[in-house]
C-alpha atoms as a PDB file:
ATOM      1  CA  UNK A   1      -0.612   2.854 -22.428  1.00  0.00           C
ATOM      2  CA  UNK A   2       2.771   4.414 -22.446  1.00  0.00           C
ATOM      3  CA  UNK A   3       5.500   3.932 -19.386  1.00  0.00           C
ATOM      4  CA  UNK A   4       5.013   6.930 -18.250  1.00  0.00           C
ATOM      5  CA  UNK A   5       1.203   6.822 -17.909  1.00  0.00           C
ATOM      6  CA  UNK A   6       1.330   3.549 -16.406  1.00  0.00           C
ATOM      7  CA  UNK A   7       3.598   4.827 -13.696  1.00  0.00           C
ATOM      8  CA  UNK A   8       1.328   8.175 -13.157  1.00  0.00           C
ATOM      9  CA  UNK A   9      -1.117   5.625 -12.721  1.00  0.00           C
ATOM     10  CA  UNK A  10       0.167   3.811  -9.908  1.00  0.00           C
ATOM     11  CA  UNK A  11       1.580   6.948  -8.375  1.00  0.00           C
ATOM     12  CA  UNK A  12      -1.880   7.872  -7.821  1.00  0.00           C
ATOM     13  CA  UNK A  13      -2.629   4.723  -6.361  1.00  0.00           C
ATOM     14  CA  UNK A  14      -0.374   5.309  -3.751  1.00  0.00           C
ATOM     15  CA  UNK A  15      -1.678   8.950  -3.414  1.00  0.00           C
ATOM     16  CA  UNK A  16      -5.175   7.058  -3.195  1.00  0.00           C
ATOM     17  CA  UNK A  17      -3.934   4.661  -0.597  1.00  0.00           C
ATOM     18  CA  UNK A  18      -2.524   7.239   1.645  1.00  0.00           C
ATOM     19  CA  UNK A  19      -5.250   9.967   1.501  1.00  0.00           C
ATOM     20  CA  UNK A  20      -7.366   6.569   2.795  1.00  0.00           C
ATOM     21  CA  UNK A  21      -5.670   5.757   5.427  1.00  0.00           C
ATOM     22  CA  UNK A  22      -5.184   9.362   6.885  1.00  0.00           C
ATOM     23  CA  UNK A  23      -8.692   9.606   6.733  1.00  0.00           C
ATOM     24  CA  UNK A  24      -8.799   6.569   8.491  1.00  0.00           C
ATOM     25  CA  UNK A  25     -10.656   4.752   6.363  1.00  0.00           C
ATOM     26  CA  UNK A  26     -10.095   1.179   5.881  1.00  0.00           C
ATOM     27  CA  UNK A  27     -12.567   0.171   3.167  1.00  0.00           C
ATOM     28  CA  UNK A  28     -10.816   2.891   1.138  1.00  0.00           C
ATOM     29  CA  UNK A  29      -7.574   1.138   2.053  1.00  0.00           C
ATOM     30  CA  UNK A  30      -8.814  -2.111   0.823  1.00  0.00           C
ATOM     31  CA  UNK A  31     -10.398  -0.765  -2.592  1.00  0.00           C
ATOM     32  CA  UNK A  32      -6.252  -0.115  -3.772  1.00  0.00           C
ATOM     33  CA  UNK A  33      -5.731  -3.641  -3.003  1.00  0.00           C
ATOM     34  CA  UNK A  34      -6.706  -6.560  -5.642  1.00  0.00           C
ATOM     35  CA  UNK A  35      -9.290  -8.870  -4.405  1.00  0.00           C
ATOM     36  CA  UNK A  36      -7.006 -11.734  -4.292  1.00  0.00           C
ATOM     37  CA  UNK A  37      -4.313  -9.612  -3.279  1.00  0.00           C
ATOM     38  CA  UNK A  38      -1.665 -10.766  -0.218  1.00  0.00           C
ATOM     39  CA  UNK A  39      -0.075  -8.466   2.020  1.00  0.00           C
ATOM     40  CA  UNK A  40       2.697  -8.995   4.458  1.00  0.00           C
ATOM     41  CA  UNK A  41       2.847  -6.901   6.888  1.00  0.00           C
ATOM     42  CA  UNK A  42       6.038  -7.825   9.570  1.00  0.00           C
ATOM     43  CA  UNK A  43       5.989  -8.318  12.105  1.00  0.00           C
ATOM     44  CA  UNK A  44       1.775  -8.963  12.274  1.00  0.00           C
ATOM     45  CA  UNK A  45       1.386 -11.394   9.820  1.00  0.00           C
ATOM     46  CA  UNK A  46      -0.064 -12.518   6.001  1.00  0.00           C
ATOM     47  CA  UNK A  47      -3.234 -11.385   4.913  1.00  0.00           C
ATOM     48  CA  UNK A  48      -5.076 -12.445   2.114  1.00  0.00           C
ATOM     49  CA  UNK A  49      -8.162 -11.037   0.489  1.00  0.00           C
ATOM     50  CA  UNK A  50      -9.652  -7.258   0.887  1.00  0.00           C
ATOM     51  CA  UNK A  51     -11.710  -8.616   3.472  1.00  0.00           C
ATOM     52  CA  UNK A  52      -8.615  -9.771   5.708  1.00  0.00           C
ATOM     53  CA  UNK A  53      -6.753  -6.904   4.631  1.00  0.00           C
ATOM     54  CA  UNK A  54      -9.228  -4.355   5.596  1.00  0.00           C
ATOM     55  CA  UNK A  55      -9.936  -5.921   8.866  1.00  0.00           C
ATOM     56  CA  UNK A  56      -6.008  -5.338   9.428  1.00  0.00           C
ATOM     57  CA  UNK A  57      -5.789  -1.577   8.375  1.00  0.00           C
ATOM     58  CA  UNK A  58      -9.635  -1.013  10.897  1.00  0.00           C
ATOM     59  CA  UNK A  59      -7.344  -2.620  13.743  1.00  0.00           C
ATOM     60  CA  UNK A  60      -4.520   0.069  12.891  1.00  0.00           C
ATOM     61  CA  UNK A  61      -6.749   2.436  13.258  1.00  0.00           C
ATOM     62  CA  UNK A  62      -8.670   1.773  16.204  1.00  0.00           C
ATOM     63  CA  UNK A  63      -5.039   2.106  17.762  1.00  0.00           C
ATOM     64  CA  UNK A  64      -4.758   5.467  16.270  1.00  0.00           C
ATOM     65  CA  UNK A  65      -1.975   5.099  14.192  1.00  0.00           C
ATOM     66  CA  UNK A  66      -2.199   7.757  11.532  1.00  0.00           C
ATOM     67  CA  UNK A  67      -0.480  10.494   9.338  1.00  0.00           C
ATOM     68  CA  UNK A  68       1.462   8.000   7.223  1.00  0.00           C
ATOM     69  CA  UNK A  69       4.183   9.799   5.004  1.00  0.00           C
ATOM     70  CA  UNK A  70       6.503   8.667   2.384  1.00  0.00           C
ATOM     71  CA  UNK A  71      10.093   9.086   2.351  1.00  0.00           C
ATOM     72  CA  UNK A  72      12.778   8.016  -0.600  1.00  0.00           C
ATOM     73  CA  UNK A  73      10.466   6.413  -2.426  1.00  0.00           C
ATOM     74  CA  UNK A  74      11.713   4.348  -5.498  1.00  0.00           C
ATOM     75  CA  UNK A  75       9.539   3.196  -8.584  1.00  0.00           C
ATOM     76  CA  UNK A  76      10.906   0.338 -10.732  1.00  0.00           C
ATOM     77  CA  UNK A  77       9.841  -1.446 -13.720  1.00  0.00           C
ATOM     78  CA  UNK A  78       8.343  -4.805 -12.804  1.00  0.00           C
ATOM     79  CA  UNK A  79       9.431  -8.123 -14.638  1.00  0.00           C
ATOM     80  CA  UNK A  80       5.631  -8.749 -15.843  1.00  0.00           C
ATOM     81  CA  UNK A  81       3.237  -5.957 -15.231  1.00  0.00           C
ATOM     82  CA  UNK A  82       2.772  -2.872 -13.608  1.00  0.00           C
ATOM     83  CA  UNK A  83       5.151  -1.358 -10.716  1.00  0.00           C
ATOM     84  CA  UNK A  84       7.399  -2.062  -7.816  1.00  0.00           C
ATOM     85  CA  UNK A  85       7.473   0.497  -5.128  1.00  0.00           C
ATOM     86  CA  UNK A  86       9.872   0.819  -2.162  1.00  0.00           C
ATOM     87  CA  UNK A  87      10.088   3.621   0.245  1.00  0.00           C
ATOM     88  CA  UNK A  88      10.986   4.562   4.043  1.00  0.00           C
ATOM     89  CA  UNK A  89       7.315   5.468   5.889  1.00  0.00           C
ATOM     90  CA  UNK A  90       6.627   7.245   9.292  1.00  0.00           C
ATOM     91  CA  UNK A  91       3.278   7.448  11.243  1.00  0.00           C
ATOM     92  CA  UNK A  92       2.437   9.499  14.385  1.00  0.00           C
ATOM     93  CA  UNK A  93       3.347   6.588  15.816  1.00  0.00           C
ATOM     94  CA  UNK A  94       5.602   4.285  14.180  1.00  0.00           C
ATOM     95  CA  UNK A  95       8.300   3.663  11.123  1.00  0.00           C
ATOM     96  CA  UNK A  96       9.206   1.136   8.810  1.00  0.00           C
ATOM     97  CA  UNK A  97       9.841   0.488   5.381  1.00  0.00           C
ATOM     98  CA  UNK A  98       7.971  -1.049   2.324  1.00  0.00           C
ATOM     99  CA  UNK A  99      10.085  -3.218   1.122  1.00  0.00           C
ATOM    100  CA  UNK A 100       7.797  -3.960  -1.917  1.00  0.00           C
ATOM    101  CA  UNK A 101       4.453  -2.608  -3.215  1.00  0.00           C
ATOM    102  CA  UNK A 102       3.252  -4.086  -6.727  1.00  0.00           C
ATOM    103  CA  UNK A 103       0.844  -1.969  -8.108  1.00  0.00           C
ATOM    104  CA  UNK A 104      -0.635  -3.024 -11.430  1.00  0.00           C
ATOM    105  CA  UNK A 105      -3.789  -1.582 -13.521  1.00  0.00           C
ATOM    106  CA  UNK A 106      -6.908  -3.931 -13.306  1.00  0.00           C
ATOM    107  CA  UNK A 107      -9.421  -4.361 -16.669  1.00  0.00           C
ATOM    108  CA  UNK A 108     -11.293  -1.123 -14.969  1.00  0.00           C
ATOM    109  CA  UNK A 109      -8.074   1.048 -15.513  1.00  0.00           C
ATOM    110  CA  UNK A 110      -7.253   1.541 -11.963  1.00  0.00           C
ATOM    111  CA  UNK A 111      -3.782   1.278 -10.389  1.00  0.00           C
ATOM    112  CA  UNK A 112      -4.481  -1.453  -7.145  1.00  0.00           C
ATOM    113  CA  UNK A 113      -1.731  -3.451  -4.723  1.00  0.00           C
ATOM    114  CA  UNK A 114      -1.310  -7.040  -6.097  1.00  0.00           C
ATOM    115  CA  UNK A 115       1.232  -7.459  -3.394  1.00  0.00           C
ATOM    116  CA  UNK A 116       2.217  -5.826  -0.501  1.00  0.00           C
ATOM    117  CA  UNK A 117       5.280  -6.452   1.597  1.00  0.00           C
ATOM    118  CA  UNK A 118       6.243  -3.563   4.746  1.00  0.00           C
ATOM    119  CA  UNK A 119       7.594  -3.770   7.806  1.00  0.00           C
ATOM    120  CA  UNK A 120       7.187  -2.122  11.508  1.00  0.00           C
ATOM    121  CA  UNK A 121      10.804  -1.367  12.523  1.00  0.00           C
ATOM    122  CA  UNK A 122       9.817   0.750  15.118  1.00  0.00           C
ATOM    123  CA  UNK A 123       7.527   3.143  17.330  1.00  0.00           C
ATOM    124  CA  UNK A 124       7.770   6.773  18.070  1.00  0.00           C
END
């Protein structure tokens, strides 16, 4: 697989990803992760696992936080495999930043979120 299809690849993991969540729907959410995936999410905590992860993106929900968008978003290289993304975000009711999304592609050729690291900076 070239570069450039590995990065179209996890470009439309993110698309993926974000038509989940503003469908609000957190099992979709999880699916993009890896199943031994950890994501940081500031200022709520670590969660490991789809299960944990999923539970975390339900209880975002239920609060009715939606309509995420993306905003400079930056793709780099990474060191071993896959991609490093990095990008402002805004919901109806909050902002923040992902300070760093690696996406890889798993033996079944889809792009998922080994590691996930955002923060809330704010609400709206």
């Amino acid at each position: 697989m070239s570069d450039q299809q590995l990065l179209a690849k996890c470009q439309a993991g993110i698309s993926t990803w974000q038509l989940a969540f503003n469908q609000q729907d957190a099992a979709g959410c999880a699916a993009r992760y890896t199943s031994d995936s950890v994501m940081d999410a500031r200022p709520f905590g670590t969660f490991k696992g789809r299960q944990e992860i999923q539970a975390f993106w339900q209880g975002i929900m239920d609060k009715s936080f939606a309509d995420v968008e993306y905003t400079n978003v930056s793709w780099e290289a990474a060191e071993d495999q896959g991609y490093i993304l990095s990008s402002s975000w805004t919901m109806n009711k909050a902002f923040g930043v992902v300070h760093r999304e690696h996406w890889v592609i798993e033996e079944d050729g889809e792009a998922r979120l080994l590691s996930d690291d955002f923060e809330v900076q704010g609400e709206r």
